[in-house]
PDB file of N, CA and C in Angstrom:
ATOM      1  N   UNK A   1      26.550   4.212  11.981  1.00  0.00           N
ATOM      2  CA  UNK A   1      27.528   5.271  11.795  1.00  0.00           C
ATOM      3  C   UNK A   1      28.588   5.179  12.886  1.00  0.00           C
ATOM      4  N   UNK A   2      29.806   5.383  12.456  1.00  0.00           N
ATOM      5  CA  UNK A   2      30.837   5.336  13.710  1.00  0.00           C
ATOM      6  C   UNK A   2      30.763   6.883  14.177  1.00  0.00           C
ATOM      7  N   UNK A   3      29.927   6.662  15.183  1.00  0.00           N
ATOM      8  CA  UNK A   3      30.192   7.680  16.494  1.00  0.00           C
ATOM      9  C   UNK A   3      29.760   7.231  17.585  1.00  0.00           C
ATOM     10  N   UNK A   4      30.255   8.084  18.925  1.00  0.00           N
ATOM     11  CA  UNK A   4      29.776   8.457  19.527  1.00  0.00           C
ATOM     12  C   UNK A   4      30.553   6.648  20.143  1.00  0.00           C
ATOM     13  N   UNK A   5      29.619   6.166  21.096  1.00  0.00           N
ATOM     14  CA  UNK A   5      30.575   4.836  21.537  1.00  0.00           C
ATOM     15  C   UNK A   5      29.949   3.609  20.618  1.00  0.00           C
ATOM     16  N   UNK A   6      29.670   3.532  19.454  1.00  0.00           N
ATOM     17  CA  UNK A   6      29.306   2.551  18.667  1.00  0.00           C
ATOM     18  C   UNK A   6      30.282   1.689  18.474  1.00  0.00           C
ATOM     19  N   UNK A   7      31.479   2.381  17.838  1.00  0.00           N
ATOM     20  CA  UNK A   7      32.902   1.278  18.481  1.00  0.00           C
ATOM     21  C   UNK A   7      32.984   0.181  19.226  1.00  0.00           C
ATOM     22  N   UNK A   8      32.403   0.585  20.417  1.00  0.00           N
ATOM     23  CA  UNK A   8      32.582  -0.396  21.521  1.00  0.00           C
ATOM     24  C   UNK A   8      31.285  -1.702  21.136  1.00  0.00           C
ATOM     25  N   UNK A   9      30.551  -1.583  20.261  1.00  0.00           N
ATOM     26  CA  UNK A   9      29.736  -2.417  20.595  1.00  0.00           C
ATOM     27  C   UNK A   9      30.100  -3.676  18.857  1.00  0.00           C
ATOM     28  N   UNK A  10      30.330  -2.302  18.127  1.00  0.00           N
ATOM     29  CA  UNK A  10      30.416  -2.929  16.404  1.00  0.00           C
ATOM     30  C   UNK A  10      31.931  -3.109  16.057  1.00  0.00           C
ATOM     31  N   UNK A  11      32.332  -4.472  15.980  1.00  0.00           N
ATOM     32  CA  UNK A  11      33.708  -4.979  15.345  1.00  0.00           C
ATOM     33  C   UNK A  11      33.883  -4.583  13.779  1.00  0.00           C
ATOM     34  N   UNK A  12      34.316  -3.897  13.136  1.00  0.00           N
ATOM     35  CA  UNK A  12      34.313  -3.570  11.813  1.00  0.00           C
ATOM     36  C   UNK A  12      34.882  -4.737  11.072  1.00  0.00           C
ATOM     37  N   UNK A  13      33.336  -5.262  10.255  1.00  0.00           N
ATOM     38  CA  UNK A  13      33.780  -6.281   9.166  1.00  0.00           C
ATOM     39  C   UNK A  13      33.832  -7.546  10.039  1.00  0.00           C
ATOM     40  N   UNK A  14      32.999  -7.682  11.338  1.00  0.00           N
ATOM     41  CA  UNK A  14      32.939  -8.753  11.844  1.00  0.00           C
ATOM     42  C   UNK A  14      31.751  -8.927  12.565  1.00  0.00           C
ATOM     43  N   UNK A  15      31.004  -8.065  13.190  1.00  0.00           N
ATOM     44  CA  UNK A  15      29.977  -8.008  13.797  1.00  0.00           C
ATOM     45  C   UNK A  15      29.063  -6.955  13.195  1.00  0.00           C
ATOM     46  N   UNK A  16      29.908  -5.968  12.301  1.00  0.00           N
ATOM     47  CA  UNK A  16      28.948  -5.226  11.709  1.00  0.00           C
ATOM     48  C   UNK A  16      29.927  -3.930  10.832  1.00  0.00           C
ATOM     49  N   UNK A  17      29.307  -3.476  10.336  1.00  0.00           N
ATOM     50  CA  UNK A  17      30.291  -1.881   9.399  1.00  0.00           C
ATOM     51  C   UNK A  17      30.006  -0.951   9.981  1.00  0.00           C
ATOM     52  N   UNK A  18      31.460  -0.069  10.099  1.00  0.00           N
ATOM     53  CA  UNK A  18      30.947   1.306  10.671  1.00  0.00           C
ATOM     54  C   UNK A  18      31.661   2.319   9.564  1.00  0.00           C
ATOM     55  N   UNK A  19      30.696   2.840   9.365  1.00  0.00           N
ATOM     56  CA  UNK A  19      30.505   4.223   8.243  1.00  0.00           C
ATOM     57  C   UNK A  19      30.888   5.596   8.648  1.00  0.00           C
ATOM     58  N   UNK A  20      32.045   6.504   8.796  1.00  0.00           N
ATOM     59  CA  UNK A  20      32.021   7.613   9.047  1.00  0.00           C
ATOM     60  C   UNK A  20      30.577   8.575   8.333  1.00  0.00           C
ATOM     61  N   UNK A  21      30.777   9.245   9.757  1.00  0.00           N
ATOM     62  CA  UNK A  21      29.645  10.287   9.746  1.00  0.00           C
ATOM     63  C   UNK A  21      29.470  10.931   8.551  1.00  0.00           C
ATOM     64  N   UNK A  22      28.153  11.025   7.865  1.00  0.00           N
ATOM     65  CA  UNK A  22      28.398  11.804   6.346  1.00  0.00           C
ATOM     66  C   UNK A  22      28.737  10.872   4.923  1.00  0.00           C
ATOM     67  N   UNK A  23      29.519   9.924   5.348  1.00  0.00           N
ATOM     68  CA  UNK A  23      30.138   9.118   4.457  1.00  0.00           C
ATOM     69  C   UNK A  23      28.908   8.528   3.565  1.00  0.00           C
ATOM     70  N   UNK A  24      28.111   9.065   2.591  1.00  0.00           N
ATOM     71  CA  UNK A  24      27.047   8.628   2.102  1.00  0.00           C
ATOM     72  C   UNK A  24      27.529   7.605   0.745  1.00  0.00           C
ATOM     73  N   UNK A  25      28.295   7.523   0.660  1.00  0.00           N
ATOM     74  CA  UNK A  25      29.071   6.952  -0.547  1.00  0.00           C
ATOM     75  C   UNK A  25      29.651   5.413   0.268  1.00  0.00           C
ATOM     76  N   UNK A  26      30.035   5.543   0.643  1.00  0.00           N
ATOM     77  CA  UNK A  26      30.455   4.381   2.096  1.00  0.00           C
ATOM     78  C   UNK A  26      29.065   3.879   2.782  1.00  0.00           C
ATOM     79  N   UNK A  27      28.315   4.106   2.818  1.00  0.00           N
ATOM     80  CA  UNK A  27      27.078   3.471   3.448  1.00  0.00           C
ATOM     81  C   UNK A  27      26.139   2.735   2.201  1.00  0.00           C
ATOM     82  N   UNK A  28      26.073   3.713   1.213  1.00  0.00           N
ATOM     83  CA  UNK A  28      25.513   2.567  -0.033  1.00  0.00           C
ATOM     84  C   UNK A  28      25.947   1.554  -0.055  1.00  0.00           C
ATOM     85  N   UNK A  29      27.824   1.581  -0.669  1.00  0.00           N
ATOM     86  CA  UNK A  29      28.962  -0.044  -0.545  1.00  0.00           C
ATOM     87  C   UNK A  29      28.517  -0.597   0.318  1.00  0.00           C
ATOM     88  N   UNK A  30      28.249  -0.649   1.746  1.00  0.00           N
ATOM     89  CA  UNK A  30      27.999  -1.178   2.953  1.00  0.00           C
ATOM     90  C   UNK A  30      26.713  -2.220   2.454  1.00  0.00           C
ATOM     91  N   UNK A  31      25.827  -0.885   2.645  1.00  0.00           N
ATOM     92  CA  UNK A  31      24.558  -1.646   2.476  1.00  0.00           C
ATOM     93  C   UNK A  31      23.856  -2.689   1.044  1.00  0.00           C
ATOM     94  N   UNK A  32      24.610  -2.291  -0.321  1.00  0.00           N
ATOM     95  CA  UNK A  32      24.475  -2.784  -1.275  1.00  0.00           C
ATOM     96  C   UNK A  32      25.516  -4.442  -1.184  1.00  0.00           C
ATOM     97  N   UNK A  33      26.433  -4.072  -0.033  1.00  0.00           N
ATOM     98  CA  UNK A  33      26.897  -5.746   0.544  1.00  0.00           C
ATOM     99  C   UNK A  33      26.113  -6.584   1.025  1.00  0.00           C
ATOM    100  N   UNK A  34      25.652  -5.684   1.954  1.00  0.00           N
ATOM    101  CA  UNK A  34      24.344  -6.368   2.865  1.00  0.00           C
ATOM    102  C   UNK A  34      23.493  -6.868   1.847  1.00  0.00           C
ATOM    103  N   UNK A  35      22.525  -6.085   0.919  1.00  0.00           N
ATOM    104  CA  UNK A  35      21.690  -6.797   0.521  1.00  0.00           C
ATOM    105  C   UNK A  35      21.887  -7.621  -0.281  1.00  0.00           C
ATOM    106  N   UNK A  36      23.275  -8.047  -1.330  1.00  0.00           N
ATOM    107  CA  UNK A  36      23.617  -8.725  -2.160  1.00  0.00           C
ATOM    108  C   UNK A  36      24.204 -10.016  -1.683  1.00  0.00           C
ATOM    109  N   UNK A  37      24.294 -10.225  -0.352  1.00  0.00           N
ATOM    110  CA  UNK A  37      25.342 -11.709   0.346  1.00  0.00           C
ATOM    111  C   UNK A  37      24.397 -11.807   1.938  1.00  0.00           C
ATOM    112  N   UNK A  38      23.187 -12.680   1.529  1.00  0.00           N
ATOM    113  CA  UNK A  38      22.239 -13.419   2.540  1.00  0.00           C
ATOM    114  C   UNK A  38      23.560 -13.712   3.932  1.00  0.00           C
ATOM    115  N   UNK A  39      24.450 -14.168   3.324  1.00  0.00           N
ATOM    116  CA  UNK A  39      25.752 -15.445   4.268  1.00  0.00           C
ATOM    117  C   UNK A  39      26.119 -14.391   5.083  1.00  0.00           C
ATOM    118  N   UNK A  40      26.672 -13.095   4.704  1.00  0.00           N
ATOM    119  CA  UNK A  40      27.317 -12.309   5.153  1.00  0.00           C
ATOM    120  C   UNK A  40      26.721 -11.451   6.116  1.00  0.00           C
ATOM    121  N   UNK A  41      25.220 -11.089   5.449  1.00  0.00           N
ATOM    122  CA  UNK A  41      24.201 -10.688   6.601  1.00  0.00           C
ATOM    123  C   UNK A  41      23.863 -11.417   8.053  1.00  0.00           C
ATOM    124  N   UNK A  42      23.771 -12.709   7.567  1.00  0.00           N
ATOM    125  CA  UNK A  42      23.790 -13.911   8.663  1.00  0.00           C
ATOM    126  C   UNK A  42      25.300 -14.275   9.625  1.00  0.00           C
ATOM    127  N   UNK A  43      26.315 -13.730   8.658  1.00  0.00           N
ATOM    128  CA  UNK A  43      27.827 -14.346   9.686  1.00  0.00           C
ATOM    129  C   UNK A  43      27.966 -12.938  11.268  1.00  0.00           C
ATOM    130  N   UNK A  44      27.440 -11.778  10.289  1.00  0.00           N
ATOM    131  CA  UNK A  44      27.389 -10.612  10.869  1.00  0.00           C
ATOM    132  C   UNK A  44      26.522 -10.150  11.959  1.00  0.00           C
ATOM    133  N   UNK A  45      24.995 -11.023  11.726  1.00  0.00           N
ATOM    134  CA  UNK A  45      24.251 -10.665  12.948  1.00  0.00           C
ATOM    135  C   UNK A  45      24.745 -11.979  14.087  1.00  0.00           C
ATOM    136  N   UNK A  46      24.989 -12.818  14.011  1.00  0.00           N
ATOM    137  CA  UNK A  46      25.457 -13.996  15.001  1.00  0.00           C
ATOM    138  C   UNK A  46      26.484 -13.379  15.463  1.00  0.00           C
ATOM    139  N   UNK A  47      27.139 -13.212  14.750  1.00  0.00           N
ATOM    140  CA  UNK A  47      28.568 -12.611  15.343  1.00  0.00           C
ATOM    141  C   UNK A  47      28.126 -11.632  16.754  1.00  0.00           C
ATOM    142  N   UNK A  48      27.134 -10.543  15.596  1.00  0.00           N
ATOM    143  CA  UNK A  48      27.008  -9.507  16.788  1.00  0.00           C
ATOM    144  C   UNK A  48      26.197  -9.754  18.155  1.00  0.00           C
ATOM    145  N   UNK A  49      25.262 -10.659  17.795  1.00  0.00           N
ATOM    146  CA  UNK A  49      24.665 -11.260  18.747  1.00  0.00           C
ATOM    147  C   UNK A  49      25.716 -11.992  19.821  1.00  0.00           C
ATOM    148  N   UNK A  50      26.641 -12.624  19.446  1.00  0.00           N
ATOM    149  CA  UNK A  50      27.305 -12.963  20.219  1.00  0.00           C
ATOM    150  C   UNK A  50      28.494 -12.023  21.390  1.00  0.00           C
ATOM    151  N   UNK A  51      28.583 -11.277  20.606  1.00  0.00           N
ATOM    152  CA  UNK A  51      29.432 -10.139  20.882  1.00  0.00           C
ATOM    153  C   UNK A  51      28.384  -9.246  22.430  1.00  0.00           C
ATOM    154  N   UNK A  52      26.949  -8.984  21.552  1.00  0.00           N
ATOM    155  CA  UNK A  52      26.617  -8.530  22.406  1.00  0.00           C
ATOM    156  C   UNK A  52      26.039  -9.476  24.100  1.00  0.00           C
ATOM    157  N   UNK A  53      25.686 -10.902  23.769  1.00  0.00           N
ATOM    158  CA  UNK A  53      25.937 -11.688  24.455  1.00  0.00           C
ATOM    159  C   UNK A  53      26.651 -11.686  25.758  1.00  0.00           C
ATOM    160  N   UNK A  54      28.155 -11.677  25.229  1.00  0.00           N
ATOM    161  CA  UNK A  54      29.226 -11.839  26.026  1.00  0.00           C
ATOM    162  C   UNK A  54      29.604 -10.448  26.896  1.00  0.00           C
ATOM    163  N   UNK A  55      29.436  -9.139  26.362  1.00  0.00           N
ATOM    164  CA  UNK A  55      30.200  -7.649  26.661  1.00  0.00           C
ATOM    165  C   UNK A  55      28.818  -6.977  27.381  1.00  0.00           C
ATOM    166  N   UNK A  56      27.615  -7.428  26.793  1.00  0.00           N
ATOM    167  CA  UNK A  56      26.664  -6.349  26.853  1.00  0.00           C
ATOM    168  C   UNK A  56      25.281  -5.953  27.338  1.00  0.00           C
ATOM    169  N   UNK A  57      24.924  -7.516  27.583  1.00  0.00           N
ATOM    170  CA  UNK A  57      23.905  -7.637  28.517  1.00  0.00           C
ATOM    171  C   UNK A  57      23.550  -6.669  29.262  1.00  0.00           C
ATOM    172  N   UNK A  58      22.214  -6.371  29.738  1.00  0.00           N
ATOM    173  CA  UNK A  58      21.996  -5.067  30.928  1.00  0.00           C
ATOM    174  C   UNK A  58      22.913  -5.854  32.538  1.00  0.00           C
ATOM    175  N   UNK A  59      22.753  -7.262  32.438  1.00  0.00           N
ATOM    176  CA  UNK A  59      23.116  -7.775  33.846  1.00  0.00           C
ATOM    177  C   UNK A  59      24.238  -7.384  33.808  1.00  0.00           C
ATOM    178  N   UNK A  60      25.414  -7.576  33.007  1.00  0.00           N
ATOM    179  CA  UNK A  60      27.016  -7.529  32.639  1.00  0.00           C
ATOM    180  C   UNK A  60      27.037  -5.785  32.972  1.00  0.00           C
ATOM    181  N   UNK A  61      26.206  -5.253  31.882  1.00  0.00           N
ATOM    182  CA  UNK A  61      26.602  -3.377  32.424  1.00  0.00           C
ATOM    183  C   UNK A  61      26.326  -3.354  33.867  1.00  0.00           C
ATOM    184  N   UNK A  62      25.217  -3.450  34.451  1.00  0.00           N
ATOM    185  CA  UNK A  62      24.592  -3.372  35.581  1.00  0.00           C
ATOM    186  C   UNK A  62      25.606  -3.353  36.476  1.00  0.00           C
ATOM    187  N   UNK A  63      26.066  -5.117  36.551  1.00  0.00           N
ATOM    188  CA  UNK A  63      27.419  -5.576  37.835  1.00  0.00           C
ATOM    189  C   UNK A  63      28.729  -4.414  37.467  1.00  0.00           C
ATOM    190  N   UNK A  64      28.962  -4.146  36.005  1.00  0.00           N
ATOM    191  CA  UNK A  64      30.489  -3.595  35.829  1.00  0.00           C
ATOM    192  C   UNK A  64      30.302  -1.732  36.349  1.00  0.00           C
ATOM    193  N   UNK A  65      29.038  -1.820  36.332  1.00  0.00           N
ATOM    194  CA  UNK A  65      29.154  -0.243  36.529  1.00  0.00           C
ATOM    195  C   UNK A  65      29.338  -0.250  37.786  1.00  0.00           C
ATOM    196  N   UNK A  66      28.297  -0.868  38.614  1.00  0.00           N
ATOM    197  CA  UNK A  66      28.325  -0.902  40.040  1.00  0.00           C
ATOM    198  C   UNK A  66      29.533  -1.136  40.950  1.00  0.00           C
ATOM    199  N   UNK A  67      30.237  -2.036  40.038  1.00  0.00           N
ATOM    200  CA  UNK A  67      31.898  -2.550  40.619  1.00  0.00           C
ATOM    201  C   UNK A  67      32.988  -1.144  40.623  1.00  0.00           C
ATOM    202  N   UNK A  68      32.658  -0.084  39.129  1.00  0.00           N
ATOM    203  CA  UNK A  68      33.247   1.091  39.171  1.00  0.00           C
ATOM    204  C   UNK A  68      32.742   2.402  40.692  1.00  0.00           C
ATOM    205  N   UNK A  69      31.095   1.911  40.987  1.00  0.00           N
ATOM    206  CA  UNK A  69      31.109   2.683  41.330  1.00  0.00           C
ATOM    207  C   UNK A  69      31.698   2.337  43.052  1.00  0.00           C
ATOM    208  N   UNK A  70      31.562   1.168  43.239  1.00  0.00           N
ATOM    209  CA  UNK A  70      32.543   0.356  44.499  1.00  0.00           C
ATOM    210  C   UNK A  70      33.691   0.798  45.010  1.00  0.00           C
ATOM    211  N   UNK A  71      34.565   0.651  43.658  1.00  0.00           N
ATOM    212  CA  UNK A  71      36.117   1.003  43.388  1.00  0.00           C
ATOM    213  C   UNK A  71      35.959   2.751  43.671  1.00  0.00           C
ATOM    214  N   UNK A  72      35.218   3.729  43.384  1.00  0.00           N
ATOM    215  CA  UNK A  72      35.435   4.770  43.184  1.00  0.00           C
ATOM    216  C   UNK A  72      35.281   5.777  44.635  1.00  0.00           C
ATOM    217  N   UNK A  73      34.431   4.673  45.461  1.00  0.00           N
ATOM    218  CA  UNK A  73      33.431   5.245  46.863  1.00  0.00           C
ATOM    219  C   UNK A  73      34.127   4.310  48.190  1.00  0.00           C
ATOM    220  N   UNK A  74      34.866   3.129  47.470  1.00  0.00           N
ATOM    221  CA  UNK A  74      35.638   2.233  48.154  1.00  0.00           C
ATOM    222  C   UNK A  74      35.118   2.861  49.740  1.00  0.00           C
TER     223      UNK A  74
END
């Protein structure tokens, strides 16, 4: 569902779909994609895997938070 900071993690239509809140009509389409295109399920979790890879690691949050909290206490 798109809320809250899911954004930041899900590329829409590239790493994954985001469904407004409620949107129960929009999440069937979604998911009746998903289960009908194996390829698309597969382009989508690599993707996201990669995505999360690169942005999201605990080490990557860990160093970037700590660098904010550096910058902030300087």
């Amino acid at each position: 569902s798109d809320v809250g900071g899911v954004k930041e993690a899900v590329v829409e239509g590239k790493t994954g779909f985001l469904v407004g809140r409620g949107d129960e009509a929009g999440f069937r389409e979604r998911l009746a994609r998903l289960l009908q295109d194996p390829g698309l399920r597969a382009s989508l979790g690599e993707a996201g895997r990669r995505r999360y890879e690169e942005a999201f690691t605990l080490e990557r949050m860990l160093r970037e938070t700590w660098q904010v909290y550096q910058e902030v206490l300087g």
